[in-house]
Protein backbone atom coordinates (compact mmCIF):
# COMPACT_ATOMS: atom_id res chain seq x y z
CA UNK A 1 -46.28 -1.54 -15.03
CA UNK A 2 -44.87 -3.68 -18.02
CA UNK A 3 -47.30 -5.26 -19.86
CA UNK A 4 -45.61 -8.72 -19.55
CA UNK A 5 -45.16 -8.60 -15.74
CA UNK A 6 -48.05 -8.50 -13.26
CA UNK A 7 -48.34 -7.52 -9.63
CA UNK A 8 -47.89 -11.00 -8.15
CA UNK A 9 -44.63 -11.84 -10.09
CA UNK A 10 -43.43 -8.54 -8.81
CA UNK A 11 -44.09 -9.25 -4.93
CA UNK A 12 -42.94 -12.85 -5.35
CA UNK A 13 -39.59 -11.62 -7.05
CA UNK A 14 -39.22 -8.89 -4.42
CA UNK A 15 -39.96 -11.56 -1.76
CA UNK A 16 -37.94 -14.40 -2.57
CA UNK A 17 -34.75 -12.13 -3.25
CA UNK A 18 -35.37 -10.28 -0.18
CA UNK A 19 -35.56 -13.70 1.54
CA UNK A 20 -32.46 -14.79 0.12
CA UNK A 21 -30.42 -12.57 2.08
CA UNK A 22 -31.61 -13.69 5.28
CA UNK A 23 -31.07 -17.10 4.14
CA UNK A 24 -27.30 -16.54 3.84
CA UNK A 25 -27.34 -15.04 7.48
CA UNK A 26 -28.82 -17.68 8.41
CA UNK A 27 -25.87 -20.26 9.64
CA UNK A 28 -24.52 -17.16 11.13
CA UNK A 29 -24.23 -16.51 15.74
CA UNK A 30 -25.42 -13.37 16.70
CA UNK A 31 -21.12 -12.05 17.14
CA UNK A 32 -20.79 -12.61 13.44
CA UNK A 33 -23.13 -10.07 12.25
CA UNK A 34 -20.90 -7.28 14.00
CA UNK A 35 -17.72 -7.88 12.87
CA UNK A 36 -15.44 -5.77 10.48
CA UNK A 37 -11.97 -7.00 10.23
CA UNK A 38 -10.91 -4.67 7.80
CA UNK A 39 -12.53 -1.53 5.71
CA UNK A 40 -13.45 -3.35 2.82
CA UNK A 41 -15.46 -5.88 4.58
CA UNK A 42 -18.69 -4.73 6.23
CA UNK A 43 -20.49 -6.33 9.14
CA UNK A 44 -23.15 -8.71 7.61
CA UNK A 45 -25.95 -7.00 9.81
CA UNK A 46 -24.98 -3.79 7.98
CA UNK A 47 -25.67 -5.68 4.68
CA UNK A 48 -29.40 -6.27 5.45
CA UNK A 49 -29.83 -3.09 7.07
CA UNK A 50 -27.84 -1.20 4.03
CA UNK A 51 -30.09 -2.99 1.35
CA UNK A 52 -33.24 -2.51 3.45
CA UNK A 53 -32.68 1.21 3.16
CA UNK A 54 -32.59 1.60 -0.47
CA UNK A 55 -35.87 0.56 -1.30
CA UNK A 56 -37.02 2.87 1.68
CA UNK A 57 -35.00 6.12 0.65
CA UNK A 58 -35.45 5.21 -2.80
CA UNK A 59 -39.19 3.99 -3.35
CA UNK A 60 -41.05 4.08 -0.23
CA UNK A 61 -40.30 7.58 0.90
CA UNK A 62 -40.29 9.42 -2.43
CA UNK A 63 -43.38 7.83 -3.92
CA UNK A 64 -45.70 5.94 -1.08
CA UNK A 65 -47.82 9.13 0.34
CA UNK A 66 -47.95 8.87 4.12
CA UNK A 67 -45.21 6.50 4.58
CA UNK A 68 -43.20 6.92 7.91
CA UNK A 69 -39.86 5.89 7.78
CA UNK A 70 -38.59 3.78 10.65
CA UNK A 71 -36.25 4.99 12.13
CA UNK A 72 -34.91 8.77 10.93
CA UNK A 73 -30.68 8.11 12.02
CA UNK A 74 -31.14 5.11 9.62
CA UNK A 75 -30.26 7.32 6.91
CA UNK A 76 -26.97 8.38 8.50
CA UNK A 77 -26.48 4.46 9.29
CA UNK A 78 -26.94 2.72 6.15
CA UNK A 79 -26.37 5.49 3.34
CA UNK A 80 -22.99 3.99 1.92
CA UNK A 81 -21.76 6.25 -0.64
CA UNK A 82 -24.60 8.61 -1.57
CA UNK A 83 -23.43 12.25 -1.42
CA UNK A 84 -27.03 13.39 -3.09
CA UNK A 85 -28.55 11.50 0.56
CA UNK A 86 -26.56 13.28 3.02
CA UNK A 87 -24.08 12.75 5.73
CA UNK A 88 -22.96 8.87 6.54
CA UNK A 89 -20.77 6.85 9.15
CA UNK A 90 -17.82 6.33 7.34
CA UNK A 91 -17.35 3.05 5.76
CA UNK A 92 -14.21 2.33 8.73
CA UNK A 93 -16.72 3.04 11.09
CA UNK A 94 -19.46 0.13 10.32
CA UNK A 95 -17.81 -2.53 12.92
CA UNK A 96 -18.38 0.22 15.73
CA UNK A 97 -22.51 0.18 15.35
CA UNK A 98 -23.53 -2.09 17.96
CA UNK A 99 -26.33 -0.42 17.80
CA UNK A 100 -28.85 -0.96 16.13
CA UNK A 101 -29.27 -4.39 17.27
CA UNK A 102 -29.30 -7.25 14.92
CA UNK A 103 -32.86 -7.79 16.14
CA UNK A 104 -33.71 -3.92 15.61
CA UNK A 105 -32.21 -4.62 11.60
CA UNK A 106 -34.55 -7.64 11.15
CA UNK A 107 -37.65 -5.44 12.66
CA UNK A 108 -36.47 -2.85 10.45
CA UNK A 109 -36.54 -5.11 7.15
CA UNK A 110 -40.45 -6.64 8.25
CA UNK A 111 -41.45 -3.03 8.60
CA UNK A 112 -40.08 -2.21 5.11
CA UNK A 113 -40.93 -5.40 3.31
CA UNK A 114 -44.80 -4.98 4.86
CA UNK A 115 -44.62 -1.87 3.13
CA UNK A 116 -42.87 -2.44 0.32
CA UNK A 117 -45.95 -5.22 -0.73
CA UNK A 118 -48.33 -3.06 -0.26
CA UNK A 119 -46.81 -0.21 -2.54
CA UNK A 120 -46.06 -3.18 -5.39
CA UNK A 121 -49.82 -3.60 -5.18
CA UNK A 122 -51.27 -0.07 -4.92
CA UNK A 123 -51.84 2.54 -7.70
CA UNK A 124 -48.70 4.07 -7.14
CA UNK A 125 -46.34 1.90 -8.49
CA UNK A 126 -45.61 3.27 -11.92
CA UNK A 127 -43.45 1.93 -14.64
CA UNK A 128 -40.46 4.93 -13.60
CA UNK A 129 -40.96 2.73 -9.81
CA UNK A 130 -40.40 -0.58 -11.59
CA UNK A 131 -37.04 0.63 -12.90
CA UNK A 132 -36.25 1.54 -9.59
CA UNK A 133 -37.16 -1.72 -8.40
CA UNK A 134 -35.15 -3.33 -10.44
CA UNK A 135 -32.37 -1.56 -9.68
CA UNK A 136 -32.92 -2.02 -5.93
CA UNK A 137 -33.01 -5.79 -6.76
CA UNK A 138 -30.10 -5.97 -8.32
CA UNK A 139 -28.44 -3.80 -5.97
CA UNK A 140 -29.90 -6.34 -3.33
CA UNK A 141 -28.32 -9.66 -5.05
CA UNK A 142 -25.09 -7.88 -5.22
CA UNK A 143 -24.78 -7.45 -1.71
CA UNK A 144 -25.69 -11.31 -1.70
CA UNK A 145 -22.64 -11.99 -3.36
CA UNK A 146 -20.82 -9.32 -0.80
CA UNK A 147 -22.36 -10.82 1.81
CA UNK A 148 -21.11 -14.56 1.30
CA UNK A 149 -17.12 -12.80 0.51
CA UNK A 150 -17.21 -11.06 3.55
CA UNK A 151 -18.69 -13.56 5.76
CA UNK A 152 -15.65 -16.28 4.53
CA UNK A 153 -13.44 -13.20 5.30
CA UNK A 154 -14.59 -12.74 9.01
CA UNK A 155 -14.79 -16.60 9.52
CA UNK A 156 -11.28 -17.44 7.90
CA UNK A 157 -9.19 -14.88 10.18
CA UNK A 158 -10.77 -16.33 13.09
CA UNK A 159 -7.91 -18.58 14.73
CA UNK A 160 -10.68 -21.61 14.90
CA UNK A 161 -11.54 -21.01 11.28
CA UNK A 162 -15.08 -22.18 11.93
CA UNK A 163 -17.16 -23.56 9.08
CA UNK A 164 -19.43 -21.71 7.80
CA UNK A 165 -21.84 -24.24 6.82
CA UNK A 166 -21.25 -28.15 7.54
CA UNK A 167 -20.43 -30.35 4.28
CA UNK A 168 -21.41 -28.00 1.80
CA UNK A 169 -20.80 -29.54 -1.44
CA UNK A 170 -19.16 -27.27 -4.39
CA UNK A 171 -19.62 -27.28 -7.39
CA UNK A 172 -16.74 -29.66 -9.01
CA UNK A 173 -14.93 -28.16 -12.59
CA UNK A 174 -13.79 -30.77 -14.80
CA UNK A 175 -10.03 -29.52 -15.89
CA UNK A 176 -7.97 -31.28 -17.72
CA UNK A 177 -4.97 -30.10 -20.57
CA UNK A 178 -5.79 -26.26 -21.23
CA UNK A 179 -6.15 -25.44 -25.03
CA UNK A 180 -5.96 -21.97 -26.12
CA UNK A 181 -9.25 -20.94 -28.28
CA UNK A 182 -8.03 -18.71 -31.57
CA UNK A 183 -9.86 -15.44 -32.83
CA UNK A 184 -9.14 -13.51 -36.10
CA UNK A 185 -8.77 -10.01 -35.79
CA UNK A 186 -11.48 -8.39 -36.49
CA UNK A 187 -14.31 -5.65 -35.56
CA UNK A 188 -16.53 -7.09 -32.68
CA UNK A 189 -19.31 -5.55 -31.03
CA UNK A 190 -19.46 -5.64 -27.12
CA UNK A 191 -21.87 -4.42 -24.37
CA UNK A 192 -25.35 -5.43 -23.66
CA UNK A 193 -28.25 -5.72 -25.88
CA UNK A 194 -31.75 -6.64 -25.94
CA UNK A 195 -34.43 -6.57 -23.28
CA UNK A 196 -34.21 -7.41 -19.61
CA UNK A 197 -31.97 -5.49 -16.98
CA UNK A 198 -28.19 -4.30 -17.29
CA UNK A 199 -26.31 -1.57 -15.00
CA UNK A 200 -25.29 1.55 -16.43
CA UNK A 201 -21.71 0.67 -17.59
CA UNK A 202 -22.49 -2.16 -19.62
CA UNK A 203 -24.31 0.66 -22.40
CA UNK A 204 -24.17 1.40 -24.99
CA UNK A 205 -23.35 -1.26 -27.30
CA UNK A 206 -20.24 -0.47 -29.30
CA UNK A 207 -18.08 -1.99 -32.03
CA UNK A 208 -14.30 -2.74 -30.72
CA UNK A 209 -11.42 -3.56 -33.01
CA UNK A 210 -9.68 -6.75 -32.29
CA UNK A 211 -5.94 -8.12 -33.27
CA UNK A 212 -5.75 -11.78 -33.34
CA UNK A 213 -5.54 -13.32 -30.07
CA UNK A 214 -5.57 -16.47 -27.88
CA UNK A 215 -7.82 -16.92 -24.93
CA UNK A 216 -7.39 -20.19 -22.32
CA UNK A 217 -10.64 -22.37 -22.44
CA UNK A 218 -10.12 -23.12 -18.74
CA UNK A 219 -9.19 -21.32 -15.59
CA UNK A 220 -5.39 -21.56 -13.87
CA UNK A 221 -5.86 -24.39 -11.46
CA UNK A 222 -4.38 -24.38 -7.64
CA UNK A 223 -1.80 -26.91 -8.69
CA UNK A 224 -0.79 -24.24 -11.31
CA UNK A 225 -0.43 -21.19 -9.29
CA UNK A 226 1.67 -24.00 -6.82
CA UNK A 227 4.08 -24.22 -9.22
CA UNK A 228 4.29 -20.51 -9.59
CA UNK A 229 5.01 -19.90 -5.78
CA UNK A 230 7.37 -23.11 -6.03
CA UNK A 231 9.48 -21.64 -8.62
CA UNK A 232 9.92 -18.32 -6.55
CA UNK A 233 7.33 -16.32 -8.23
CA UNK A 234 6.91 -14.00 -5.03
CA UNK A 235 10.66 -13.39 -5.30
CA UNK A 236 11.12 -12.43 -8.57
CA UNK A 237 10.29 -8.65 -9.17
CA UNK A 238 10.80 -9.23 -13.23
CA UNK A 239 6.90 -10.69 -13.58
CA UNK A 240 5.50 -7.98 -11.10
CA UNK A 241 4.36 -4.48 -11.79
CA UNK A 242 6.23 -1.78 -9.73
CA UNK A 243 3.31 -1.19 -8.06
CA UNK A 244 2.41 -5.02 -7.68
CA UNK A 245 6.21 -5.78 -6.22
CA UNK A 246 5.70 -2.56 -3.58
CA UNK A 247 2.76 -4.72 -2.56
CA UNK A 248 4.48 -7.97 -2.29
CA UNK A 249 7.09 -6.23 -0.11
CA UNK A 250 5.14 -4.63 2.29
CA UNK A 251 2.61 -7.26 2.57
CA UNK A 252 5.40 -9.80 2.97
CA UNK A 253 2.64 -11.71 0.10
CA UNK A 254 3.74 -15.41 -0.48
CA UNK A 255 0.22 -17.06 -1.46
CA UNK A 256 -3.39 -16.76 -2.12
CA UNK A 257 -6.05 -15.41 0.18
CA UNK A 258 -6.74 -18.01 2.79
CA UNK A 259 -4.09 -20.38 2.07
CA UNK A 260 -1.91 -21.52 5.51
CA UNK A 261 1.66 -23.68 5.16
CA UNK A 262 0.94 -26.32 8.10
CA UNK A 263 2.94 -28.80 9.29
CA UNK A 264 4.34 -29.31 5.78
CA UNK A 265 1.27 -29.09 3.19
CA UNK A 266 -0.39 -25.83 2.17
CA UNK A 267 -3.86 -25.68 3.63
CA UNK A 268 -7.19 -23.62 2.44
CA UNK A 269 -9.70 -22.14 4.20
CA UNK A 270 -12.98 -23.03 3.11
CA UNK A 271 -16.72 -22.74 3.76
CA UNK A 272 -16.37 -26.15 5.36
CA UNK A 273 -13.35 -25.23 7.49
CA UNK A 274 -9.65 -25.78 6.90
CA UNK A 275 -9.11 -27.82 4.06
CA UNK A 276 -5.78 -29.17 1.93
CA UNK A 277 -5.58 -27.59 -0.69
CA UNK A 278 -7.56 -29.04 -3.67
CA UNK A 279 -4.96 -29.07 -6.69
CA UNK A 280 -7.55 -29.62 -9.30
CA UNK A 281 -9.88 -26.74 -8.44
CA UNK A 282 -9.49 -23.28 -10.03
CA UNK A 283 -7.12 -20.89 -7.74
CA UNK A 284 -9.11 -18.27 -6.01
CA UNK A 285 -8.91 -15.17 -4.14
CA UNK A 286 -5.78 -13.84 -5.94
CA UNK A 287 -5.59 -9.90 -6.69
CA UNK A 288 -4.87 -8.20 -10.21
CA UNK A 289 -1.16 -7.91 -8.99
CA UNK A 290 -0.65 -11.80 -8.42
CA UNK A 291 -2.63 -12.39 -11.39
CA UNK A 292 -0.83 -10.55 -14.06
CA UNK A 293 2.56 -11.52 -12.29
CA UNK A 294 1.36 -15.32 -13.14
CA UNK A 295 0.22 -14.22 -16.67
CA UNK A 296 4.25 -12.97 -17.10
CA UNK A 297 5.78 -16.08 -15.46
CA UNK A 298 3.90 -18.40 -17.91
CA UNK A 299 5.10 -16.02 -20.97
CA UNK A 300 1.37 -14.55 -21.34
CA UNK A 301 -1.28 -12.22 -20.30
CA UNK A 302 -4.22 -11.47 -19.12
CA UNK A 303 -6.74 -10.78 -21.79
CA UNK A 304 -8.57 -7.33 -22.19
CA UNK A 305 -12.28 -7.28 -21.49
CA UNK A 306 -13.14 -6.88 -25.15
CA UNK A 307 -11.11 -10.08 -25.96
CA UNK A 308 -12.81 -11.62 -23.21
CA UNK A 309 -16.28 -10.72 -23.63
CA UNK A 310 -15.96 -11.50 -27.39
CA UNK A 311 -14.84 -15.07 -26.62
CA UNK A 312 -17.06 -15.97 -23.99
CA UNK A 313 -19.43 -17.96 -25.91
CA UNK A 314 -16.76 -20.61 -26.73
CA UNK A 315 -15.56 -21.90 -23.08
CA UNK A 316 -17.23 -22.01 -19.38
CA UNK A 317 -17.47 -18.88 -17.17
CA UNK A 318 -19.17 -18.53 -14.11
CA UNK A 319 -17.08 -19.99 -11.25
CA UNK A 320 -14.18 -17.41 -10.40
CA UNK A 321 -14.76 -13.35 -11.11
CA UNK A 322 -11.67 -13.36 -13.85
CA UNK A 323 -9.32 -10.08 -13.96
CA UNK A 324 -8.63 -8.34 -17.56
CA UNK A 325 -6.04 -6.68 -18.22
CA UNK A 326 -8.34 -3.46 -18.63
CA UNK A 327 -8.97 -0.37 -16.60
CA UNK A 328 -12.35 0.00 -15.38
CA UNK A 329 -13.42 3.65 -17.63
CA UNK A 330 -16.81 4.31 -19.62
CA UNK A 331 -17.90 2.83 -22.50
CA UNK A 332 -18.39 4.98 -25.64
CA UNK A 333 -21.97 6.63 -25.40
CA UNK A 334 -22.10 6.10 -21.37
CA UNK A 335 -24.08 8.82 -19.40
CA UNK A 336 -24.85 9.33 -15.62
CA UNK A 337 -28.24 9.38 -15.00
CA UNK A 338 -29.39 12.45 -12.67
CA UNK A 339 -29.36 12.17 -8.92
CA UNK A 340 -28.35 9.97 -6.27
CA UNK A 341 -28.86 6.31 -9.35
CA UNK A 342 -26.08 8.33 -11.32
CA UNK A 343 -23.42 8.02 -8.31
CA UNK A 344 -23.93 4.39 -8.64
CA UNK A 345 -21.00 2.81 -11.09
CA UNK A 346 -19.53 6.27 -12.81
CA UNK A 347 -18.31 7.76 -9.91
CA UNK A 348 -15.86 4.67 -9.44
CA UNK A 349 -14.32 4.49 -12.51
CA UNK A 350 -10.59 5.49 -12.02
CA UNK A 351 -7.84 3.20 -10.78
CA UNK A 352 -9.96 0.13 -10.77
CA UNK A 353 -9.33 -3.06 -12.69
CA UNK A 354 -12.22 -4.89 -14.45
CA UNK A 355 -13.23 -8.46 -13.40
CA UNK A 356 -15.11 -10.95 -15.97
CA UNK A 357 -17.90 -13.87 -15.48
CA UNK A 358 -19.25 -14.49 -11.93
CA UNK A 359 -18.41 -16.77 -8.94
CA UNK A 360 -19.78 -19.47 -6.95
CA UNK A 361 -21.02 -16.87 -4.58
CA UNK A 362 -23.03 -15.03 -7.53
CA UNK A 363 -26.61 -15.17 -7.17
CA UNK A 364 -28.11 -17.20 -9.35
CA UNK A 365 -30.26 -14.87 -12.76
CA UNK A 366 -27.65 -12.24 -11.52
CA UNK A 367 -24.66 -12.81 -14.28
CA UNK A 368 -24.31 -11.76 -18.35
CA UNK A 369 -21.53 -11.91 -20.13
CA UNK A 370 -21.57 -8.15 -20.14
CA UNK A 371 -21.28 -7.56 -16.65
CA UNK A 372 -18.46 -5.60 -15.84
CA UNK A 373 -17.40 -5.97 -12.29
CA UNK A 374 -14.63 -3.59 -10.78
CA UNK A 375 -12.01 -3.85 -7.96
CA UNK A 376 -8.67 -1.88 -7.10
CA UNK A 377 -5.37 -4.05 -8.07
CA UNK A 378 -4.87 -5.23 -4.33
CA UNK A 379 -8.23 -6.83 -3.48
CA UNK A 380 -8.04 -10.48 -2.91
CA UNK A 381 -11.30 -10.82 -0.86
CA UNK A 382 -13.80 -11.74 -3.82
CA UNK A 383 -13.68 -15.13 -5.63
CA UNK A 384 -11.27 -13.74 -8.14
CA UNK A 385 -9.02 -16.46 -10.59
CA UNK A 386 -7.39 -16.12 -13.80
CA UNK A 387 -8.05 -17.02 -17.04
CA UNK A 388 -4.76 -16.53 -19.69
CA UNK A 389 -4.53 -14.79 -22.82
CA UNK A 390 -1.63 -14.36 -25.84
């Protein structure tokens, strides 16, 4: 192991994130856990089982002598995109497991969690197992974040549009006049550096050449985006891509994710249940599509994710995942490491828009200014909002 880390940090980190995801269940009835409303939502109970198996395939089973998996079809279940692993249910196909039981899933993560302490504390964990670790940690808070998205997606198209949890509180943004923040053109270096954990697509560090440009020190409010419907922005092909108007058309698309015109005011589904919409809070759950169409109605853009990560230091991030204009490809120097860990970002990197920052539903010690998050054009589902560029 690290020098700097000992064996009871490890278990308590493994622990308390591990606990964390159970915590986010835990509001949840037992008919929640199954649901899939569409393919890019899975069921939560697939979530905990899906995470549960990584650090069993991954470090349990390859490096604990002796260790018994729990149950061998597990690997069919909860492999999600692993061609090195084997054969899967396909991702459609998650909503149709009612089996194994949400009680079976919980066994299942005690079994591998009893286990999973004991290697942390036994000769075999080796520094090449900590990076694995990490990695299975990380890949754990993501599904946090996953989790929390789909679970406001299966409980905001249910016609009751239950709360999730009673008066949470969120955070509140302070937004007032936007000002646009000036940079010099310039050579700027972006990508991560220094000591702690980063995913593969964040390396290597590389200098990027930058023309002036103008970045918004706030996010584009509801009130906003409300004026962009109001002014027929869902009418007007001019600010859409072709692709982005097809979309419009045959989605019949009029407003943001979650939004509902009732009896004369636009409401919002919320973690706290139906909701008018709050004009002062940032807009949310808009794809790349609606996004750059706003960018070209208010005679601007979105800005790259060099721009962006090069100005981050000078206004607040952290509340919406923020699209860039930029297509989601490999930075110079990037390379796939062997094996099943090098299908886990490069394999995805065509037709895929990157997303800046983190959200509300981010884990917290799970955001960098390098992270580069990654959605197709049409998703609306994550906490996604726009921040404008010139």
């Amino acid at each position: 192991m690290t020098p700097d880390i000992t064996t009871s940090d490890l278990v308590k980190k493994y622990t308390d994130i591990r606990k964390h995801s159970e915590e986010i269940c835990a509001p949840l009835e037992i008919e929640d856990y199954v649901v899939q409303p569409i393919v890019d939502v899975s069921p939560p109970k697939w979530h905990l089982g899906h995470t549960t198996w990584f650090f069993e395939t991954f470090i349990l089973v390859p490096h604990f002598p002796d260790y018994k998996v729990f149950d061998a079809q597990y690997n069919f279940v909860f492999n999600s995109y692993y061609e090195t692993i084997g054969a899967r249910v396909i991702r459609t196909d998650r909503g149709n497991l009612s089996r194994p039981s949400v009680s079976d899933i919980y066994k299942y993560r005690e079994y591998v969690d009893e286990h999973m302490e004991i290697f942390l504390q036994s000769r075999f964990m080796t520094e090449t197992v900590e990076t694995l670790l990490e990695l299975g940690l990380n890949h754990e808070q993501q599904h946090q974040e996953l989790l929390i998205t789909d679970i406001k997606y299966i409980l905001g198209h249910n016609p009751l549009f239950p709360a999730y949890k009673k008066q949470i509180i969120p955070k509140k943004e302070s937004y007032g006049k936007t000002e646009m923040i000036k940079f010099s053109e310039g050579i700027y270096e972006i990508g991560f550096n220094g000591k702690g954990f980063c995913f593969d697509n964040e390396l290597e560090r590389h200098k990027v050449y930058l023309n002036d440009f103008e970045i918004a020190d706030q996010l584009v409010t509801n009130r906003e985006y409300l004026e962009f419907m109001n002014a027929g922005g869902y009418t007007d092909f001019r600010h859409w891509h072709a692709e982005g108007w097809d979309w419009v058309k045959q989605n019949n698309a009029k407003s943001p994710l979650y939004w509902h015109f009732i009896d004369g005011k636009w409401m919002n589904y919320t973690f706290n249940g139906l909701q008018e919409i709050d004009l002062d809070e940032a807009v949310c759950h808009i794809n790349f599509y609606e996004a750059s169409a706003f960018a070209s109605w208010k005679k601007m853009r979105l800005p790259t994710e060099a721009e962006w990560e090069a100005a981050s230091g000078s206004f607040d991030w952290g509340s919406r995942w923020e699209w860039t204009n930029s297509a989601y490809l490999p930075y110079p120097g990037f390379k796939k490491e062997a094996g099943a860990v090098g299908e886990y970002n490069g394999k995805f990197m065509v037709n895929q828009m990157v997303l800046r920052g983190a959200s509300e539903a981010t884990p917290a010690g799970h955001s960098r200014n390098t992270y580069r998050n990654f959605f197709q054009a049409s998703l609306k589902w994550q906490f996604t909002g726009i921040r404008l560029a010139q």
